[in-house]
Protein backbone atom coordinates (compact mmCIF):
# COMPACT_ATOMS: atom_id res chain seq x y z
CA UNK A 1 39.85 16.76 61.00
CA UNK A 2 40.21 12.70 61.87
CA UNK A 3 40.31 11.52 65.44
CA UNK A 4 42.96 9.26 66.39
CA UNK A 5 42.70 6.00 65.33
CA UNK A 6 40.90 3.77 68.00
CA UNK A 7 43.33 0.83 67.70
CA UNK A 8 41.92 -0.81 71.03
CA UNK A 9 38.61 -0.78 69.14
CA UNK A 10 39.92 -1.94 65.96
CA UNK A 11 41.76 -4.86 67.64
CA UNK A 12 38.69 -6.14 70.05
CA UNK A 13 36.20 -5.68 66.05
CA UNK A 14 38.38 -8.24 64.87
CA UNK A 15 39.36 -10.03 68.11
CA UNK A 16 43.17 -9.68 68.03
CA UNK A 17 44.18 -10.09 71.80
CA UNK A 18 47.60 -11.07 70.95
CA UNK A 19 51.09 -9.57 70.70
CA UNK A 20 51.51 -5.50 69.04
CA UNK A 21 54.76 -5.85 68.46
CA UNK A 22 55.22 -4.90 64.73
CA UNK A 23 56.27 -8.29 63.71
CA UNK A 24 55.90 -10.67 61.50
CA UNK A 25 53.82 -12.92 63.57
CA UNK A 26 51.82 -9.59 64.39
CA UNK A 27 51.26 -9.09 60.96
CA UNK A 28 50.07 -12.59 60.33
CA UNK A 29 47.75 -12.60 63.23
CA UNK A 30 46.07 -9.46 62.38
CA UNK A 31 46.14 -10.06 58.88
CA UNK A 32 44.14 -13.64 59.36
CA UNK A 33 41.60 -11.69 62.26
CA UNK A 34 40.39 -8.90 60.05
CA UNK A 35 39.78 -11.43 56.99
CA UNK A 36 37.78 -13.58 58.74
CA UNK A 37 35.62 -11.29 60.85
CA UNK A 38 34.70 -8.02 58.79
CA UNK A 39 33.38 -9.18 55.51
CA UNK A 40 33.84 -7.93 51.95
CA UNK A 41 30.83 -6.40 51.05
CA UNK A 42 29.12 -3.44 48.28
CA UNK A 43 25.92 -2.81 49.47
CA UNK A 44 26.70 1.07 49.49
CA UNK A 45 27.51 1.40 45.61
CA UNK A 46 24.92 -1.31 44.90
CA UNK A 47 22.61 1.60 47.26
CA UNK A 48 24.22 4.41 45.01
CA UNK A 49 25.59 5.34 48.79
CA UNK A 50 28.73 7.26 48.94
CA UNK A 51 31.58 5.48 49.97
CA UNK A 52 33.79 8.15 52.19
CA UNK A 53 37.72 6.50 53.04
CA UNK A 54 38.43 8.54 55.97
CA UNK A 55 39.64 7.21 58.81
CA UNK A 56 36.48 8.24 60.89
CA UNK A 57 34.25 6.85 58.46
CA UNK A 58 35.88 3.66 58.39
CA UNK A 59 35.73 3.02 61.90
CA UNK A 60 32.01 4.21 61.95
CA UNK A 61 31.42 2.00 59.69
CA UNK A 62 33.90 -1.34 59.61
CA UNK A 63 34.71 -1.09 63.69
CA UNK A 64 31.62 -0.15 65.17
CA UNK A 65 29.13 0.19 62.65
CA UNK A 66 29.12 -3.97 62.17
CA UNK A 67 29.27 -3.34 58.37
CA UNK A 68 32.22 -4.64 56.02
CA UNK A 69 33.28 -2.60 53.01
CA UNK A 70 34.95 -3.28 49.30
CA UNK A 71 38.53 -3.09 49.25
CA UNK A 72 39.39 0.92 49.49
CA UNK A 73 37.47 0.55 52.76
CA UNK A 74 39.05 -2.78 54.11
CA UNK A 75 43.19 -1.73 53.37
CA UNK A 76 42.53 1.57 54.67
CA UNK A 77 41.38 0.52 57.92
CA UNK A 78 44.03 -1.59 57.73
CA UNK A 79 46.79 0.98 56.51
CA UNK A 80 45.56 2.91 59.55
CA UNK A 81 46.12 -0.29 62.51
CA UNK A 82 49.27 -1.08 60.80
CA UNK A 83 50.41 2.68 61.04
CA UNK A 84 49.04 2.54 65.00
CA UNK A 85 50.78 -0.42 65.70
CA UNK A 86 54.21 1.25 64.33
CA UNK A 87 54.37 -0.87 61.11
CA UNK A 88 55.75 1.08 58.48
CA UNK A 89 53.20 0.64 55.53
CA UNK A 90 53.38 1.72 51.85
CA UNK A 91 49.85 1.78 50.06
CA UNK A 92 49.87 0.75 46.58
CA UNK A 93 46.91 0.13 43.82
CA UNK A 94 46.28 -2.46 41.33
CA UNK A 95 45.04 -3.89 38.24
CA UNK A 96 41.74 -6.28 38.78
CA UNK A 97 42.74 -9.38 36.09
CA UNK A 98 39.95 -12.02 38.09
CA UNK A 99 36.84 -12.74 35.96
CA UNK A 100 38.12 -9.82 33.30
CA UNK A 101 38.77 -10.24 29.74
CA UNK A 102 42.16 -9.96 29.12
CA UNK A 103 45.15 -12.30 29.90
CA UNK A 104 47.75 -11.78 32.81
CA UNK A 105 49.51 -8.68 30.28
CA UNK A 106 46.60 -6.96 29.91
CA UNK A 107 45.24 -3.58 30.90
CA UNK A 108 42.12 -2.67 33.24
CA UNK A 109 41.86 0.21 35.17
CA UNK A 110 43.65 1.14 38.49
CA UNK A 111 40.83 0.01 40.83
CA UNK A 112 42.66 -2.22 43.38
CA UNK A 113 43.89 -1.01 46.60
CA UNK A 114 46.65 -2.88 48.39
CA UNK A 115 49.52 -2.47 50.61
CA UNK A 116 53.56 -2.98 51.06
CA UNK A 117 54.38 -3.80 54.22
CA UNK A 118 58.35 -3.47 55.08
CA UNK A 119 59.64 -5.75 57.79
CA UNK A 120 62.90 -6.82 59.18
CA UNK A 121 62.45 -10.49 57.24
CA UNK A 122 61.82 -8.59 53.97
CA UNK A 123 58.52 -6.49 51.99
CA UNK A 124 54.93 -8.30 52.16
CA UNK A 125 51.95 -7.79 50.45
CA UNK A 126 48.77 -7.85 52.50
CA UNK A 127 45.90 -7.49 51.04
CA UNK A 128 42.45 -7.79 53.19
CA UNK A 129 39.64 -6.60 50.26
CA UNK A 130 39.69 -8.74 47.27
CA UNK A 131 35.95 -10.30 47.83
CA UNK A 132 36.00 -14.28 47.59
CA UNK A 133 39.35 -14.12 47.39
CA UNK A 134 41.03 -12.01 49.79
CA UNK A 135 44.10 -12.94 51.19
CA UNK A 136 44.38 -14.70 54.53
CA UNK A 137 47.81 -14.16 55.25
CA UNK A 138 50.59 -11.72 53.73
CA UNK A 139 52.83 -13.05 50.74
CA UNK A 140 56.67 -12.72 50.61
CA UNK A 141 57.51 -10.22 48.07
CA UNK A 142 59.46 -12.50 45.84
CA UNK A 143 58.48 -13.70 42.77
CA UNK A 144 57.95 -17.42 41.53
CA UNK A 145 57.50 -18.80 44.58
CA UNK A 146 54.32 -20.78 45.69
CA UNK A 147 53.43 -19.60 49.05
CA UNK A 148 50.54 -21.70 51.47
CA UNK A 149 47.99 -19.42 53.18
CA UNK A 150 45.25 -20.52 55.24
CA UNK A 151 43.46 -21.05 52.28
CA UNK A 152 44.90 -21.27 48.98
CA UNK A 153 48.54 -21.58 47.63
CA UNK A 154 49.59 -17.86 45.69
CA UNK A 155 52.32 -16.67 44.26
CA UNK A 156 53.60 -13.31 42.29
CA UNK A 157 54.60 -13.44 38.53
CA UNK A 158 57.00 -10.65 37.12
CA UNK A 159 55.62 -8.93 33.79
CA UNK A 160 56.17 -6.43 32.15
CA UNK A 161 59.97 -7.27 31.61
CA UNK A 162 60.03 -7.67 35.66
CA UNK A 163 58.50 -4.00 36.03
CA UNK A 164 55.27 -5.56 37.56
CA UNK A 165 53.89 -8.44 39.46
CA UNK A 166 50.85 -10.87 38.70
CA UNK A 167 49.42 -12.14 41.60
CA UNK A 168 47.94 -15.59 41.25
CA UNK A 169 45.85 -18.16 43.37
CA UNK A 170 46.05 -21.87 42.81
CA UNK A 171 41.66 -22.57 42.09
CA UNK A 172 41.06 -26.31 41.41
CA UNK A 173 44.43 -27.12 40.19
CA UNK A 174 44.67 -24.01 38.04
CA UNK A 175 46.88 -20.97 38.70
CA UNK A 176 44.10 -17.82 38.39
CA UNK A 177 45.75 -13.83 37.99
CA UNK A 178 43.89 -11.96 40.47
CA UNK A 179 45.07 -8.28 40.43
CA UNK A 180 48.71 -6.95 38.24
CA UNK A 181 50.52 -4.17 40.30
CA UNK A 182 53.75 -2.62 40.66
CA UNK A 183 55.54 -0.75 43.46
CA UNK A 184 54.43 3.08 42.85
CA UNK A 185 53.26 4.47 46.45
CA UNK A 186 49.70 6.10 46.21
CA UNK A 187 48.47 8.93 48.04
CA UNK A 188 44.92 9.22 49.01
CA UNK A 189 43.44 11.23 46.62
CA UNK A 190 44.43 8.45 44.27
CA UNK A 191 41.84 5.72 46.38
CA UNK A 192 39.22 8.73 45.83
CA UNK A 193 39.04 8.95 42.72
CA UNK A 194 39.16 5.66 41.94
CA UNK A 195 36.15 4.71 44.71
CA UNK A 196 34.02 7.57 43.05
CA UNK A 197 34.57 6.48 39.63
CA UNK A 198 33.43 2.92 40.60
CA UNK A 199 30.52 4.23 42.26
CA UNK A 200 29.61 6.47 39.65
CA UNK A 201 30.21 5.15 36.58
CA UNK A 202 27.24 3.62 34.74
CA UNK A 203 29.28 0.68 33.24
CA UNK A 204 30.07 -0.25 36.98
CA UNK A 205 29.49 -3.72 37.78
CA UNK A 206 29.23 -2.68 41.30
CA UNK A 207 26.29 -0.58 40.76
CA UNK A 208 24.13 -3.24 39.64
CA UNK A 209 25.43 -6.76 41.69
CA UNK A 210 25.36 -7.53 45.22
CA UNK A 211 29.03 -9.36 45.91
CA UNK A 212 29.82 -10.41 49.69
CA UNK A 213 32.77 -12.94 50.61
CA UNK A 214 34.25 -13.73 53.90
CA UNK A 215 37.18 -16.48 54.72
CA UNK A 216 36.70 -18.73 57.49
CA UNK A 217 38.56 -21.87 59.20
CA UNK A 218 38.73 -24.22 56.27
CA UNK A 219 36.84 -22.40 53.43
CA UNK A 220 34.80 -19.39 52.81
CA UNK A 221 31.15 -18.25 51.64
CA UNK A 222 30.76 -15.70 48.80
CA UNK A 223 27.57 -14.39 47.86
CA UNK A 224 27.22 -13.14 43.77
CA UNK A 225 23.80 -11.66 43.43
CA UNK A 226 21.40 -14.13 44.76
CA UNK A 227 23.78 -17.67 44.75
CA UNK A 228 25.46 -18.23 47.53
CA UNK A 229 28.35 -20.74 47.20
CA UNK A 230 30.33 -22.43 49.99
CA UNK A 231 33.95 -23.21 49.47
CA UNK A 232 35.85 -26.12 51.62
CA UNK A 233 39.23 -26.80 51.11
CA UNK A 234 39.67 -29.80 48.98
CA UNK A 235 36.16 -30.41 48.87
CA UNK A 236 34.22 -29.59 46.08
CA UNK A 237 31.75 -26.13 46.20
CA UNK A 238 28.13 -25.89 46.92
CA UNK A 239 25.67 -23.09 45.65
CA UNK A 240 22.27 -22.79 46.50
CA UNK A 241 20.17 -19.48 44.82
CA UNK A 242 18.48 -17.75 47.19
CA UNK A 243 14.69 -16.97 45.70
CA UNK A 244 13.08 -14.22 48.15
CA UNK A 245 14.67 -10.72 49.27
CA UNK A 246 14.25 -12.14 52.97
CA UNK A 247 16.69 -15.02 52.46
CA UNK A 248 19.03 -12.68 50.99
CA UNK A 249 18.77 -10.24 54.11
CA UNK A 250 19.06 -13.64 56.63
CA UNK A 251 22.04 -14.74 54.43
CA UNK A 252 23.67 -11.06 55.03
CA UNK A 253 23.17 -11.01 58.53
CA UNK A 254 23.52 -14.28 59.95
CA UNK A 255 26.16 -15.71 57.17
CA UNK A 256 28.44 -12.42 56.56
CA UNK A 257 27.61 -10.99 59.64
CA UNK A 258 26.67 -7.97 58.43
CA UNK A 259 24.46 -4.72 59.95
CA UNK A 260 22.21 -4.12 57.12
CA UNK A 261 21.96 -0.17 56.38
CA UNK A 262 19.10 1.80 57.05
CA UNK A 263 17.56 2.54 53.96
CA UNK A 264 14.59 2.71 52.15
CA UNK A 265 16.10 1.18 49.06
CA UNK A 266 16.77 -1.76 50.30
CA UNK A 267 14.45 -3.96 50.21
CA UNK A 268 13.22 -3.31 46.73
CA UNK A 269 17.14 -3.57 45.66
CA UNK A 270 17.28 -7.04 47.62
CA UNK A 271 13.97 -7.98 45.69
CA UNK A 272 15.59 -7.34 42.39
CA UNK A 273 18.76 -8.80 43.20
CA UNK A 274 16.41 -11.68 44.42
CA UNK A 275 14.39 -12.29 40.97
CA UNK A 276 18.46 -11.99 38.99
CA UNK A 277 18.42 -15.17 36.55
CA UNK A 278 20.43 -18.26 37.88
CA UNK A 279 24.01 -17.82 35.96
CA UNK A 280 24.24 -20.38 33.20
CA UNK A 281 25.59 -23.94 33.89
């Protein structure tokens, strides 16, 4: 059986000192916090590590544990300190369109977890586990409208004859689909079987590449494999490949801020992820 949700602890991981009102502001504040301190990250699939989405794992692992987590991990814990602070919260999953091959109407699986928050000024999305490009603030529900974040501009699309939304980032001048949802509430067991299946499956890109992203003031750092690229706002992006398993360990813990797990598969999985071939030009 869980243990009550440690929202003190969750609050001082992420350094949230402010207001707990369940606001709008609130929202925004935490939102912004948890992006920018516990980073996206897949070392446990990549480990063939199970990935549990209880609430007393997470906090083992996000809140105390100094680790970050892929996206089941990151809107649960977040599901859980919106609940605690007395938002009401509806959890909802979606369709990863970003780097797939299929236009904005196409189908992938259901492998996408985000969430519906309902306030007073109207429904937002918030979102806190799409690797390099989570969301650093929560988005309007309304569609066709461009909306600033601390990063990039997004907006939603309708499709599907208005039944679902596209949600898209402005990249270099070019509006990019990121996930396709629509408003059916999930239950847990949904997030389960989903998580397993991505760390199970064979054909899971997650099994075999290392992916870490966190935002920070004016850009953000996501690591593919073994190239690390730096994104500044209206600036252009810098990658640098990172050639032995110990700068790939430095770049985890120093850049991400991640607590590396203890395992003995590590370092021969960071020395393979180390000798990947540079991705063409």
């Amino acid at each position: 059986m869980d243990t009550p949700f440690d929202l003190d602890a969750y609050l001082a991981r992420i350094g949230h000192a402010g207001d707990r009102a369940p606001t709008l502001d609130t929202l925004r504040a935490v939102h912004l916090a948890h992006a920018q301190t516990i980073p996206f990250e897949t070392l446990d699939p990549l480990l063939r590590r199970p990935v549990p989405l209880d609430a007393d794992a997470l906090q083992a692992k996000l809140v105390r544990g100094g680790r970050g987590g892929w996206c089941f991990e990151h809107n649960h814990l977040l599901l859980h300190a919106l609940r605690a602070l007395g938002f009401r919260v509806t959890p909802l999953v979606g369709r990863v369109l970003w780097n797939a091959s299929v236009s904005v109407g196409g189908v992938t699986s259901r492998s996408h977890m985000l969430l519906l928050v309902h306030l007073r000024e109207g429904d937002h999305i918030a979102d806190v586990g799409f690797g390099g490009l989570t969301l650093t603030a929560p988005l309007r529900l309304v569609p066709d409208v461009e909306q600033p974040t601390p990063h990039e501009t997004f907006r939603l699309v309708p499709i599907e004859d208005g039944r679902e939304l596209a949600l898209q980032a402005r990249v270099a001048g070019e509006w990019r689909p990121l996930y396709r949802f629509d408003l059916q509430p999930q239950h847990q067991l949904d997030y389960e079987m989903s998580s397993w299946y991505l760390c199970t499956n064979p054909r899971s890109s997650f099994l075999s590449n290392l992916l870490a992203g966190r935002p920070e003031p004016g850009g953000r750092r996501v690591l593919r494999n073994n190239v690390l690229t730096t994104h500044r706002l209206g600036a252009p992006s810098e990658s640098r490949t990172l050639t032995t398993a110990a700068e790939i360990r430095d770049t985890l813990e120093r850049t991400f801020g991640i607590a590396l797990p203890d395992s003995p598969d590590l370092e021969p999985t960071l020395e393979r992820i180390a000798a990947t071939p540079p991705p063409p030009p």
